[in-house]
Protein backbone atom coordinates (compact mmCIF):
# COMPACT_ATOMS: atom_id res chain seq x y z
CA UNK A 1 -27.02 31.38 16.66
CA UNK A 2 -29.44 29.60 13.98
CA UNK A 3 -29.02 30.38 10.55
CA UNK A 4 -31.97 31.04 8.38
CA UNK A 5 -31.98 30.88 4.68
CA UNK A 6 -32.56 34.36 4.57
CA UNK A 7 -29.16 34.75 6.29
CA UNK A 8 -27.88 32.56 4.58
CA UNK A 9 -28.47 33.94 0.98
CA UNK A 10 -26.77 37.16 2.47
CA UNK A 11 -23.81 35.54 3.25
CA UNK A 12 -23.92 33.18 0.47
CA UNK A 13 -23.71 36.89 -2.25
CA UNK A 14 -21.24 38.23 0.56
CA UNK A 15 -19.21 35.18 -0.73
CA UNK A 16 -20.00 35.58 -4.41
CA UNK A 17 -18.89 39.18 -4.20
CA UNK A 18 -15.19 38.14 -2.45
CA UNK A 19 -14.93 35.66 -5.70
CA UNK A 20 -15.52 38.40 -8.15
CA UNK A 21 -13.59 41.39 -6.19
CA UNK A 22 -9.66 41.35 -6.10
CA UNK A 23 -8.42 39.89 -2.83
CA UNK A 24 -7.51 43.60 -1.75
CA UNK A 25 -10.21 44.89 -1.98
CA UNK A 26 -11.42 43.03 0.86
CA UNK A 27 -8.92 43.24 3.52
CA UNK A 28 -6.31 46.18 4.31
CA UNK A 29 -3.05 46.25 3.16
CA UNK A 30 -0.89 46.01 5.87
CA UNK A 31 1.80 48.74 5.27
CA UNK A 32 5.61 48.03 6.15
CA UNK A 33 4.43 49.54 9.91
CA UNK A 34 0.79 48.07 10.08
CA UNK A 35 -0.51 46.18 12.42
CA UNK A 36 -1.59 42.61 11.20
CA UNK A 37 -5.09 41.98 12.70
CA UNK A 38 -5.74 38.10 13.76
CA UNK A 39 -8.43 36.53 14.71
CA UNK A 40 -8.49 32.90 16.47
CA UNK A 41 -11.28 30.17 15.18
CA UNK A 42 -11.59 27.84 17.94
CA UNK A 43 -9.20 27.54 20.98
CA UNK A 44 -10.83 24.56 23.47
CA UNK A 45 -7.23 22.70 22.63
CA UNK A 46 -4.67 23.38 20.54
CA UNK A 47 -6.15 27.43 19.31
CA UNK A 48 -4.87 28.22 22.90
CA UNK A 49 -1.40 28.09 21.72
CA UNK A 50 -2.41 29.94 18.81
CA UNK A 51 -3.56 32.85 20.79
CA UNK A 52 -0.46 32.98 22.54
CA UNK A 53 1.64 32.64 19.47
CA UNK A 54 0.60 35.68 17.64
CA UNK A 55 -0.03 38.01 21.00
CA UNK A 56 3.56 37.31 21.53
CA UNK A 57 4.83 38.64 18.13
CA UNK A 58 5.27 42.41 17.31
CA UNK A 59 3.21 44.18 15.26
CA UNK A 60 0.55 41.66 15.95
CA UNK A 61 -3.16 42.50 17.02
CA UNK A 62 -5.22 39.73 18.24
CA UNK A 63 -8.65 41.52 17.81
CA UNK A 64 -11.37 38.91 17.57
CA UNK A 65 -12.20 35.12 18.52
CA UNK A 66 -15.02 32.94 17.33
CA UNK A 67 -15.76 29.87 19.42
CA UNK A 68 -19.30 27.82 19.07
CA UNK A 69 -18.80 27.18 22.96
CA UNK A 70 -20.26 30.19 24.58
CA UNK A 71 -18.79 29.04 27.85
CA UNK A 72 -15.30 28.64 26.74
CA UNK A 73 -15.72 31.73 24.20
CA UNK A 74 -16.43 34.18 27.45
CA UNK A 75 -13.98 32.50 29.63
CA UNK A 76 -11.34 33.12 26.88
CA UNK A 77 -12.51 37.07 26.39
CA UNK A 78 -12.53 37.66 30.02
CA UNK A 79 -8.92 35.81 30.58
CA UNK A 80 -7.98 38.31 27.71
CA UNK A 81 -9.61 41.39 28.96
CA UNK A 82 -7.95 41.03 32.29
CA UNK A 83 -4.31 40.97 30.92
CA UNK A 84 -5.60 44.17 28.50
CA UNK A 85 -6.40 42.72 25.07
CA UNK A 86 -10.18 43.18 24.20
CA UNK A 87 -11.26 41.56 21.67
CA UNK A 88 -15.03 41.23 19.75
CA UNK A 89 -16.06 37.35 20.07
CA UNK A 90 -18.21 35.65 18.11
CA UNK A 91 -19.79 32.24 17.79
CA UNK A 92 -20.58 31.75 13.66
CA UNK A 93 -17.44 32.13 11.83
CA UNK A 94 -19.64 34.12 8.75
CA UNK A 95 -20.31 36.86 10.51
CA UNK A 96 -16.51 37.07 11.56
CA UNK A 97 -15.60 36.69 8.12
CA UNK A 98 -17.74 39.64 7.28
CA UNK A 99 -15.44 41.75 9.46
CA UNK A 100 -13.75 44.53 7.86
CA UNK A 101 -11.07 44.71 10.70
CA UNK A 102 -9.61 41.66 10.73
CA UNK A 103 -6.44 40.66 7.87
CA UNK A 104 -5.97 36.90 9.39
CA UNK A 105 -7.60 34.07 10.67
CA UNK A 106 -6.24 31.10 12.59
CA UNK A 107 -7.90 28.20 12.25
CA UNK A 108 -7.96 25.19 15.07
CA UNK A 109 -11.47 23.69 15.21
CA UNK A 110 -12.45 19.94 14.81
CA UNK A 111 -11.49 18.47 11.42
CA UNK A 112 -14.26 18.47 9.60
CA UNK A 113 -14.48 22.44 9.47
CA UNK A 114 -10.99 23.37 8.93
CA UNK A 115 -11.40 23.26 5.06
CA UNK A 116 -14.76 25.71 4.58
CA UNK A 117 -13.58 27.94 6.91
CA UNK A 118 -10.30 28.19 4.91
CA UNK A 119 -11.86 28.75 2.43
CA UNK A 120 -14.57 31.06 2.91
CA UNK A 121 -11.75 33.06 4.74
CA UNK A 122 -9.77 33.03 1.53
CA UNK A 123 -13.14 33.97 -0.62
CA UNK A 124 -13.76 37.18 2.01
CA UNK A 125 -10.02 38.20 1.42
CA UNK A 126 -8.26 37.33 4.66
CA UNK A 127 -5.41 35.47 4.65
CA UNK A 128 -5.12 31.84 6.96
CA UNK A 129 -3.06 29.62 9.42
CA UNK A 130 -4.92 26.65 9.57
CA UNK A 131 -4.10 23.52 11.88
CA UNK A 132 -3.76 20.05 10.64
CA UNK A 133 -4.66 18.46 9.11
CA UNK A 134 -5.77 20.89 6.76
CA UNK A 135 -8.71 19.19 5.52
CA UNK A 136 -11.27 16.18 6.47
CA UNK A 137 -10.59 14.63 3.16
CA UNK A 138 -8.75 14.71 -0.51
CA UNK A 139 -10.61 16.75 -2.25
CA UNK A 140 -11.62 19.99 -0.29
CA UNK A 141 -7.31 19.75 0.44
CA UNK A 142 -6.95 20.64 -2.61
CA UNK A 143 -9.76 22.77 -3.07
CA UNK A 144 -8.29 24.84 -0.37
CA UNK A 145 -5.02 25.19 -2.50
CA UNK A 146 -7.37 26.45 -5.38
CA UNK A 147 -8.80 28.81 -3.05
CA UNK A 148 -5.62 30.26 -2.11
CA UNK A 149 -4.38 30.61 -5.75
CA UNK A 150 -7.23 32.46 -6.65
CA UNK A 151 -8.02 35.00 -4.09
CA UNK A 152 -3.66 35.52 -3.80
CA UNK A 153 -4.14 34.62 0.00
CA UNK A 154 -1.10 33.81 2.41
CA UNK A 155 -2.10 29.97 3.92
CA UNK A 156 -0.20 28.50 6.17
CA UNK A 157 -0.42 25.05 7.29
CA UNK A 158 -0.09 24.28 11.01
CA UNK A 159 3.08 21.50 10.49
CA UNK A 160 5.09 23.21 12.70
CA UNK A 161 8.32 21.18 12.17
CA UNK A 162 8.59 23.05 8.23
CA UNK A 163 9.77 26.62 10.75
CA UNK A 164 12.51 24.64 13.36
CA UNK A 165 15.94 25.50 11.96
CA UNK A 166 16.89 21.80 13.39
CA UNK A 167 15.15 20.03 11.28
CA UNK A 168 15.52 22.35 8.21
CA UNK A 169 19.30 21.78 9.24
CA UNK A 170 18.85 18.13 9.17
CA UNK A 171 16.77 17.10 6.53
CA UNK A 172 19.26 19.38 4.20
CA UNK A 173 21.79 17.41 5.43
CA UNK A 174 20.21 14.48 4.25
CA UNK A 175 19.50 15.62 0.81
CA UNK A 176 23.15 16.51 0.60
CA UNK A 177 24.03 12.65 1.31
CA UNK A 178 24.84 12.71 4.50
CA UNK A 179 23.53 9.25 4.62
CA UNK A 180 23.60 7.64 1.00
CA UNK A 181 20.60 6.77 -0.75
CA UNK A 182 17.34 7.44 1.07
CA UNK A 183 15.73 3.63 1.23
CA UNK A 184 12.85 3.84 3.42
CA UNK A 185 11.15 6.89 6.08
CA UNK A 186 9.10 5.69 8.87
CA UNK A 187 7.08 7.31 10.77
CA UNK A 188 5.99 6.91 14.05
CA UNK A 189 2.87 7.45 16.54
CA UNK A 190 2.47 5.43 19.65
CA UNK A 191 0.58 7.67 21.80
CA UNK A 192 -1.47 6.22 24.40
CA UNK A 193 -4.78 6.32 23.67
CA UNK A 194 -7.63 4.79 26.47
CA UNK A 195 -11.15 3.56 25.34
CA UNK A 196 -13.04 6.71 25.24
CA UNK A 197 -16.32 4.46 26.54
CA UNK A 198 -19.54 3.08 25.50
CA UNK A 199 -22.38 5.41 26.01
CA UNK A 200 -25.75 3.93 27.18
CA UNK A 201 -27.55 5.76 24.07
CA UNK A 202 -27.81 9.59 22.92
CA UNK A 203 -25.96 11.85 25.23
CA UNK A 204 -27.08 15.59 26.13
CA UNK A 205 -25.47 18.58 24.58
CA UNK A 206 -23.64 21.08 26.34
CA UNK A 207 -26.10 23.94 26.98
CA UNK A 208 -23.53 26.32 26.15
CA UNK A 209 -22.79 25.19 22.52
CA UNK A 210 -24.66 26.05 19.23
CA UNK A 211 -24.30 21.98 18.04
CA UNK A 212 -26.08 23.04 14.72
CA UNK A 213 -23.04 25.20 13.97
CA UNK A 214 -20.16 22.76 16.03
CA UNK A 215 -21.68 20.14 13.27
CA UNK A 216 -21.26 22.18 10.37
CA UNK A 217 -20.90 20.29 7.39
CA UNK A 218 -20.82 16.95 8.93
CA UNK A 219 -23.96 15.28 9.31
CA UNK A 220 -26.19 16.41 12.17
CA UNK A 221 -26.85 13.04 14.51
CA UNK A 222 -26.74 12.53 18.29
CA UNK A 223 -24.35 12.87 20.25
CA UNK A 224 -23.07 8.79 20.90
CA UNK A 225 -20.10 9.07 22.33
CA UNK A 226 -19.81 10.88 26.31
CA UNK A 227 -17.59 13.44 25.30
CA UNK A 228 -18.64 15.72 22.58
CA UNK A 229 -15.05 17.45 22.55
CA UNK A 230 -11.80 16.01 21.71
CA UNK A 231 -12.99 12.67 21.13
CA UNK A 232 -14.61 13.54 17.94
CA UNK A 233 -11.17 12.87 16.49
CA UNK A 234 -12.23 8.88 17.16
CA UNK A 235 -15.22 9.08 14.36
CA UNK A 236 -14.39 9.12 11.38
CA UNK A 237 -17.84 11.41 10.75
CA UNK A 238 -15.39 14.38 12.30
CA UNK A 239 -11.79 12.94 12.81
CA UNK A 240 -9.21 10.93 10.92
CA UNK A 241 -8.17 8.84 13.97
CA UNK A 242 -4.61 9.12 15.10
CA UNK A 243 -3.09 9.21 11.50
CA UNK A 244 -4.76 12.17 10.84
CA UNK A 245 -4.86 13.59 14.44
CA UNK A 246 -0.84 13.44 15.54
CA UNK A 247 0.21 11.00 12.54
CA UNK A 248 -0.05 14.11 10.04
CA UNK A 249 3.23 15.85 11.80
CA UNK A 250 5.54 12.80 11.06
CA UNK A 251 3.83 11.97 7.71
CA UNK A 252 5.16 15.52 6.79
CA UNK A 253 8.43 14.80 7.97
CA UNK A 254 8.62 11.59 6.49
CA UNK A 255 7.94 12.51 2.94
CA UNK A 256 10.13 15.81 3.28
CA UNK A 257 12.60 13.88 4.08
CA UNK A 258 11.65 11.57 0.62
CA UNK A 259 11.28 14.65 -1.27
CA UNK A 260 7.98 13.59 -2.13
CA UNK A 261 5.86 16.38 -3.68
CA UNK A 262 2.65 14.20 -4.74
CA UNK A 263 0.61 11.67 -3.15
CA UNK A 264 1.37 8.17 -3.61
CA UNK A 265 0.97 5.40 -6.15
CA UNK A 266 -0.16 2.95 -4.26
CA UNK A 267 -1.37 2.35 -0.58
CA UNK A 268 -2.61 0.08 1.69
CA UNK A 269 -3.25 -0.08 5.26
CA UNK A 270 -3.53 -2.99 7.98
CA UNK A 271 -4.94 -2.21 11.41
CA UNK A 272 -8.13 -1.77 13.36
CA UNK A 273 -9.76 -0.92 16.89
CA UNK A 274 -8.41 -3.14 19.49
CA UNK A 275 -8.20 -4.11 23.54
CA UNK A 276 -11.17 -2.09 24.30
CA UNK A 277 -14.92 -1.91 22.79
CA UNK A 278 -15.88 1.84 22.83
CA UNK A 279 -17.78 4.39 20.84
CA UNK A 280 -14.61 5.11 18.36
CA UNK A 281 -14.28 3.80 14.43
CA UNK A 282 -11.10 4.61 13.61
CA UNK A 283 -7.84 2.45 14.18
CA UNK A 284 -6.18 2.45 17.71
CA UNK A 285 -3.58 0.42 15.54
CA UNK A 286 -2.36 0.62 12.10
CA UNK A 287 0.38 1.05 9.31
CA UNK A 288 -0.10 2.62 6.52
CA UNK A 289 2.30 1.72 3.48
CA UNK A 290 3.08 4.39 0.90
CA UNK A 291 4.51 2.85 -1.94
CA UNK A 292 6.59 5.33 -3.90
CA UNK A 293 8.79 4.00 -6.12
CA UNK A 294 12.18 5.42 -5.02
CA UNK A 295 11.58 4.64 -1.34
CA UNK A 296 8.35 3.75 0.35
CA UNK A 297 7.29 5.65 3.39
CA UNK A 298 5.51 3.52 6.82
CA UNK A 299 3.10 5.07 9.08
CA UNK A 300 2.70 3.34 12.19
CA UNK A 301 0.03 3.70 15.01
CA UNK A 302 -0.27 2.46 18.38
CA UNK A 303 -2.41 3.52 21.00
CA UNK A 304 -1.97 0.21 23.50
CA UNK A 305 0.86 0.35 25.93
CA UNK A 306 4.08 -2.15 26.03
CA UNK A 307 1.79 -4.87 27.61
CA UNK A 308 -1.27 -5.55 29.16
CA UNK A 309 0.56 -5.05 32.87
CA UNK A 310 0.70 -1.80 31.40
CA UNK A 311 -3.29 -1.05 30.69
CA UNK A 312 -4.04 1.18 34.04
CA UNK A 313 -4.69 5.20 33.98
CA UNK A 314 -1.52 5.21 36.21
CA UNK A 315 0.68 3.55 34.27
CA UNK A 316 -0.11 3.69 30.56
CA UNK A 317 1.29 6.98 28.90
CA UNK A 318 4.58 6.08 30.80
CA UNK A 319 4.87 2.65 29.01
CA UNK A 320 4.96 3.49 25.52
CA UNK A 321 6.81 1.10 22.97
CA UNK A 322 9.06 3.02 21.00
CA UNK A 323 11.39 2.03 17.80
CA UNK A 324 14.98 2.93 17.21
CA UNK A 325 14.41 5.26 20.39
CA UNK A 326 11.34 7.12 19.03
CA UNK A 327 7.63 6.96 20.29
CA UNK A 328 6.68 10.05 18.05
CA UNK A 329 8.99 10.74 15.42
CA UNK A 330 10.53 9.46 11.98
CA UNK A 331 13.07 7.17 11.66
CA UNK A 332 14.68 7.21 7.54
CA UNK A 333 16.86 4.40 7.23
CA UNK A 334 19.75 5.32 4.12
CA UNK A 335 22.64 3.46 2.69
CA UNK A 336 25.26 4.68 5.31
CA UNK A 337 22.64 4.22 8.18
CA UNK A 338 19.96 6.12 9.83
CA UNK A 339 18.81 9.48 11.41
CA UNK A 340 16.23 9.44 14.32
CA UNK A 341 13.63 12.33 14.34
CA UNK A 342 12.22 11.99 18.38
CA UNK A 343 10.61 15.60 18.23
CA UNK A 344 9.69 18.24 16.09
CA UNK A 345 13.08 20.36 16.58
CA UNK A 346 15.93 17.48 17.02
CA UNK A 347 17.16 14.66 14.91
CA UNK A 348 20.02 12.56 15.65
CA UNK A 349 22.31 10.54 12.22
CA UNK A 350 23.93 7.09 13.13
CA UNK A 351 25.96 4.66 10.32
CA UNK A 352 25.31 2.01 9.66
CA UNK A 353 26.95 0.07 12.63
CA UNK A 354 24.88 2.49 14.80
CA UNK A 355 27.43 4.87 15.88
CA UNK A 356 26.47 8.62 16.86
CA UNK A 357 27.89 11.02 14.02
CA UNK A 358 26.19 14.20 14.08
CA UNK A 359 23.04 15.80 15.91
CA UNK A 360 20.74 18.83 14.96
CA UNK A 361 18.43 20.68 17.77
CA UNK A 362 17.13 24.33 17.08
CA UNK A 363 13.13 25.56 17.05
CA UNK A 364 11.70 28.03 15.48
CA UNK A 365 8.26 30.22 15.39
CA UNK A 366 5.95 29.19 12.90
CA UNK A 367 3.65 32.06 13.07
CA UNK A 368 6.31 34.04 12.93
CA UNK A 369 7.06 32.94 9.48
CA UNK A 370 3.31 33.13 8.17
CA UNK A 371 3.29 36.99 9.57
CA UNK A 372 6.75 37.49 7.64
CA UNK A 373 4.47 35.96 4.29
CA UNK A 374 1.56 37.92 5.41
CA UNK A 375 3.63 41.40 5.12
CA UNK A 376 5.56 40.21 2.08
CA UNK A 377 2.61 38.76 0.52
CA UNK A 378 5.23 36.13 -0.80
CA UNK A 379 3.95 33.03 -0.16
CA UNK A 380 7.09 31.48 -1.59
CA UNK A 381 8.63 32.35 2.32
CA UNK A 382 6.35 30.07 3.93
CA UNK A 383 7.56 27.01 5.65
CA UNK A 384 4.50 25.17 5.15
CA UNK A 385 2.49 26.58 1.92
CA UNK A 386 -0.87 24.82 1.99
CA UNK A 387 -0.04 22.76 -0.88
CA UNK A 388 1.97 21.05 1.70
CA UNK A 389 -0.41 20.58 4.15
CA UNK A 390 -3.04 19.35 1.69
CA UNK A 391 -0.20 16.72 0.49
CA UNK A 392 1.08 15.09 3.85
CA UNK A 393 -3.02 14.80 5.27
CA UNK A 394 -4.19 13.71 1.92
CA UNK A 395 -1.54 10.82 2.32
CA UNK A 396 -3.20 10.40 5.60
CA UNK A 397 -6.87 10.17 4.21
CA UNK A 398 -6.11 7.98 1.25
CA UNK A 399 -4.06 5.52 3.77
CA UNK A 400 -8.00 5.84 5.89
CA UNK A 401 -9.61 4.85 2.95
CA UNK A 402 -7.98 1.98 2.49
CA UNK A 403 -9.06 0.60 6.04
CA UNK A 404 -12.41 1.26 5.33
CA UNK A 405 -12.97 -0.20 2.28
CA UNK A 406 -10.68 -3.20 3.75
CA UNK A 407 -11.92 -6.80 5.35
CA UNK A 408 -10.81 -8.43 8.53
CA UNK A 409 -8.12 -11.91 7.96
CA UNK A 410 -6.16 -13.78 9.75
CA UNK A 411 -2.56 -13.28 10.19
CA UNK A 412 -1.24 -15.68 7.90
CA UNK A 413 -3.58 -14.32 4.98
CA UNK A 414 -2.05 -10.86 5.60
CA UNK A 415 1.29 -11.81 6.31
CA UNK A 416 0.84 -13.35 2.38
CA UNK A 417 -0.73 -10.43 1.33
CA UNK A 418 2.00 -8.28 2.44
CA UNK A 419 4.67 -10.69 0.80
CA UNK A 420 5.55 -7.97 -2.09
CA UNK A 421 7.28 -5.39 0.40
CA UNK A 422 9.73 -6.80 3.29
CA UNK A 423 9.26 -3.42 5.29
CA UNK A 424 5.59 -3.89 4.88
CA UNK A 425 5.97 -7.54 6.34
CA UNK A 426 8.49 -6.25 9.00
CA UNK A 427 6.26 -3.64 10.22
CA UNK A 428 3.39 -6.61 10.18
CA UNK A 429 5.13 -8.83 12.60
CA UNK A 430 6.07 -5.90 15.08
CA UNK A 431 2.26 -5.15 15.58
CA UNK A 432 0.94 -8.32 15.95
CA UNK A 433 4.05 -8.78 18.80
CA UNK A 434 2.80 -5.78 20.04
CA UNK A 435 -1.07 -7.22 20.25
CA UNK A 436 0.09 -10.07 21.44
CA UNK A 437 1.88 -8.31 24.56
CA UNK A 438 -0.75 -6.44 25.00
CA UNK A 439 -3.88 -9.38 25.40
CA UNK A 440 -5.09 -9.07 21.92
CA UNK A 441 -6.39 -12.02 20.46
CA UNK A 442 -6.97 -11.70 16.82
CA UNK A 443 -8.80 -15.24 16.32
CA UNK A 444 -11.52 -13.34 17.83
CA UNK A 445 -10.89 -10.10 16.95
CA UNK A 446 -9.30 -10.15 13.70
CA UNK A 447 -7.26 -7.55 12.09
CA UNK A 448 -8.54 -5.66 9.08
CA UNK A 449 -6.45 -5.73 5.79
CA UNK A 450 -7.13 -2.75 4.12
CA UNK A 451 -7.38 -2.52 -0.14
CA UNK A 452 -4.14 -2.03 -2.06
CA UNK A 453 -5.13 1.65 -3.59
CA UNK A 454 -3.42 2.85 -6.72
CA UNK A 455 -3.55 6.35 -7.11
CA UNK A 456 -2.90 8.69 -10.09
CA UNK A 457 -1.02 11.43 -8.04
CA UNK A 458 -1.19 14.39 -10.78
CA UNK A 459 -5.42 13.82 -11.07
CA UNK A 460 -5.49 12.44 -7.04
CA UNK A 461 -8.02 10.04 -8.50
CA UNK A 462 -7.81 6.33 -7.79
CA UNK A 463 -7.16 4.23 -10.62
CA UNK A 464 -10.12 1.69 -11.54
CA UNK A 465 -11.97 1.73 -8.09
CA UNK A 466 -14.87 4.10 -7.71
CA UNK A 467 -15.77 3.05 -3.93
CA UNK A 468 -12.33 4.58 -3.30
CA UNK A 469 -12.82 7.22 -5.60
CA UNK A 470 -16.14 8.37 -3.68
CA UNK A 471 -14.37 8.39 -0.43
CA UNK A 472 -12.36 11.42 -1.90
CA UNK A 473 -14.72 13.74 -0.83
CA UNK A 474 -18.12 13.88 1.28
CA UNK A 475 -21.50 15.03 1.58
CA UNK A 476 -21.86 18.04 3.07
CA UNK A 477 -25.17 19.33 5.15
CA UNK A 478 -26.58 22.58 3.59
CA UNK A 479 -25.36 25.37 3.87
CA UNK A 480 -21.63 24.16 5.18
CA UNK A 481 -21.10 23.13 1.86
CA UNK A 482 -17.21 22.96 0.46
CA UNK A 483 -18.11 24.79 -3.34
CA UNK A 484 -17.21 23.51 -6.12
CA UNK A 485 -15.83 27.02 -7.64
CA UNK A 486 -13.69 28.18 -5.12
């Protein structure tokens, strides 16, 4: 539907009203024996699993959806009306919000939205599981947290890993010094990733989606890409690339396993978009360096397969390089040797010499454990408070920024560049192997070393750079505007 300002001013004081009220007066108290009330925001990917995950849990009601698809919206109420679970749909998240009936929301649109609707939800007294990352950039992360604080609302990030007793199992064991000193975590995303393509100019919408609304605050442009879903992740208008997109799982687990509870002091990133011209922006291939001073933490992407023989729809997603045995994981190298983190519920610890000492396996139910916070109202139980979340994708937005405000150079100039940190230099020397195999030639299409970023992690403010600093945050299209009083 189009909003008017007239609408708009209505749910603007609807807004205003949440702010001044106390969180419970807005939403029903779910007694000991109440029903929790969910509602889904977006399910054309990952939202499917979200509906599933809280139908399947007792004392659950999944009682609304809100989709700006109206073709995948009906297709989703119908699926759920035949197995017996009507539910009201809707396809502008305000006037769900406005519901009365409705304690939760689940969030798992595009980027770029995930931080109003948090927070609006939060404002109109519901409580949230939102997908990651958790915002579209720095500062509306952390505007969500104030959000949350304020209106005493249960928020949930959707880092899944926080809820598998495995990993909880592991990284303990880790802290306990299982492994010695913690000197480096790594983590890992090679995912294969095809050109998306060129389009030949502006691209028709979908008939059956409200693009005014799928925009939301993100500029309103054509459509230049062929595919207005999924690949949004690819521009950095809507997505964060692949650091942001998958990257945002192992970041987490990475600086867990640190114990890192604040952003970084100083980043910088090396990467770009390479082997294919398409309609993306955002690296295909990158590391990001974290430089904490106790132990740094490496993000690494790769979208190309092993090698060029490789590059065919048939072949590529089977021919992913991996290191240390993990394609999309964490590695932490310690004192006494390593542990391996393949998957989100299983890690593996080896010494030093490489031999197998102990293994951890075990999943969990993340929604599960936001509906046990939800009825507690003790957000203290969650496994991934949003203060998390807003932590582990702010580290992967400020590692962005540094690409962006970067320039391209030639190997040797990086290589130099990167002399201060061996890892950093290491991790250099892989990817351009990795280029190499793959057909790459970066004479011609150079690599882009990104700006060395420092930080001041207790104001999240770089230090001395205002480009960086007004990459922090964006501007937003009236009225999908992130406020400023939360």
């Amino acid at each position: 539907m189009k909003t008017n300002r007239r609408s708009f001013l209505k749910s603007s004081a609807l807004a205003a009203t949440a702010i001044a009220l106390p969180a419970a007066s807005w939403a029903r108290a779910a007694g000991a024996n109440g029903d929790i009330r969910v509602a889904v925001i977006g399910f054309n990917g990952r939202g499917k699993d979200h509906i599933e995950g809280f139908r399947k849990l007792k004392g659950v009601r999944l009682v609304a959806l809100c989709d700006v698809d109206k073709k995948v919206l009906a297709a989703q109420a119908q699926k759920l009306k035949d197995e017996g679970n009507e539910v009201q749909t809707f396809t502008d998240v305000r006037k769900l919000l406005e519901s009365g009936e409705i304690d939760a929301v689940s969030i798992a649109t595009p980027n770029h939205w995930h931080a109003l609707m948090a927070i609006w939800a939060c404002q109109h007294g519901k409580d949230v599981y939102v997908e990651k990352p958790v915002s579209h950039n720095v500062w509306e992360g952390r505007q969500i947290v104030r959000a949350a604080r304020r209106h005493n609302r249960i928020v949930q990030t959707g880092t899944q890993s926080r809820s598998n007793p495995g990993l909880q199992e592991a990284i303990a064991w880790l802290h306990s010094g299982g492994l010695g000193e913690v000197k480096l975590a790594r983590g890992l995303c090679y995912k294969p990733r095809q050109s998306i393509g060129r389009a030949a100019g502006p691209q028709p919408l979908p008939d059956s989606v409200d693009y005014d609304l799928w925009c939301g605050p993100s500029a309103k442009t054509e459509l230049l890409r062929k595919n207005l879903h999924y690949d949004w992740h690819w521009v950095f208008e809507t997505g964060n690339g692949d650091v942001g997109n998958q990257g945002i799982h192992q970041m987490d687990i990475a600086r867990w396993a640190l114990r890192q509870n604040a952003l970084s002091p100083r980043i910088i990133s090396v990467g770009g978009r390479l082997g294919y011209r398409d309609d993306g922006n955002t690296p295909n291939t990158q590391f990001v360096l974290h430089d904490y001073p106790d132990a740094p933490m490496i993000f690494e992407v790769r979208g190309l397969p092993r090698g060029k023989e490789f590059q065919s729809a048939a072949l590529w997603s089977k021919n992913m390089p991996d290191y240390k045995g993990a394609s999309i994981g964490v590695v932490v190298d310690c004192a006494g040797g390593s542990m391996v983190i393949p998957s989100y519920d299983s890690a593996t610890a080896y010494d030093e010499k490489g031999n197998l000492m102990r293994q951890f396996k075990g999943g969990g139910d993340h929604y599960a454990n936001f509906i046990k916070a939800v009825r507690s109202r003790n957000r203290g139980e969650l496994n991934a408070d949003i203060e998390q979340g807003h932590l582990s994708s702010a580290l992967c937005h400020t590692g962005n920024i540094s690409h962006r405000l970067g320039r391209t150079d030639d190997v040797d100039g990086i290589r130099d560049h990167l002399a201060f940190s061996p890892a950093a230099k290491e991790t250099f020397d892989r990817m351009v192997g990795h280029l190499a195999a793959n057909g790459v030639d970066l004479d011609r299409s150079p690599l882009t070393l990104g700006a060395m970023l420092d930080m001041d992690p207790t104001t999240e403010r770089f230090i001395g750079n205002d480009r960086a600093d007004a990459l922090l945050r964006r501007g937003y299209r009236y009225p999908f505007v992130v406020p400023e009083k939360v």
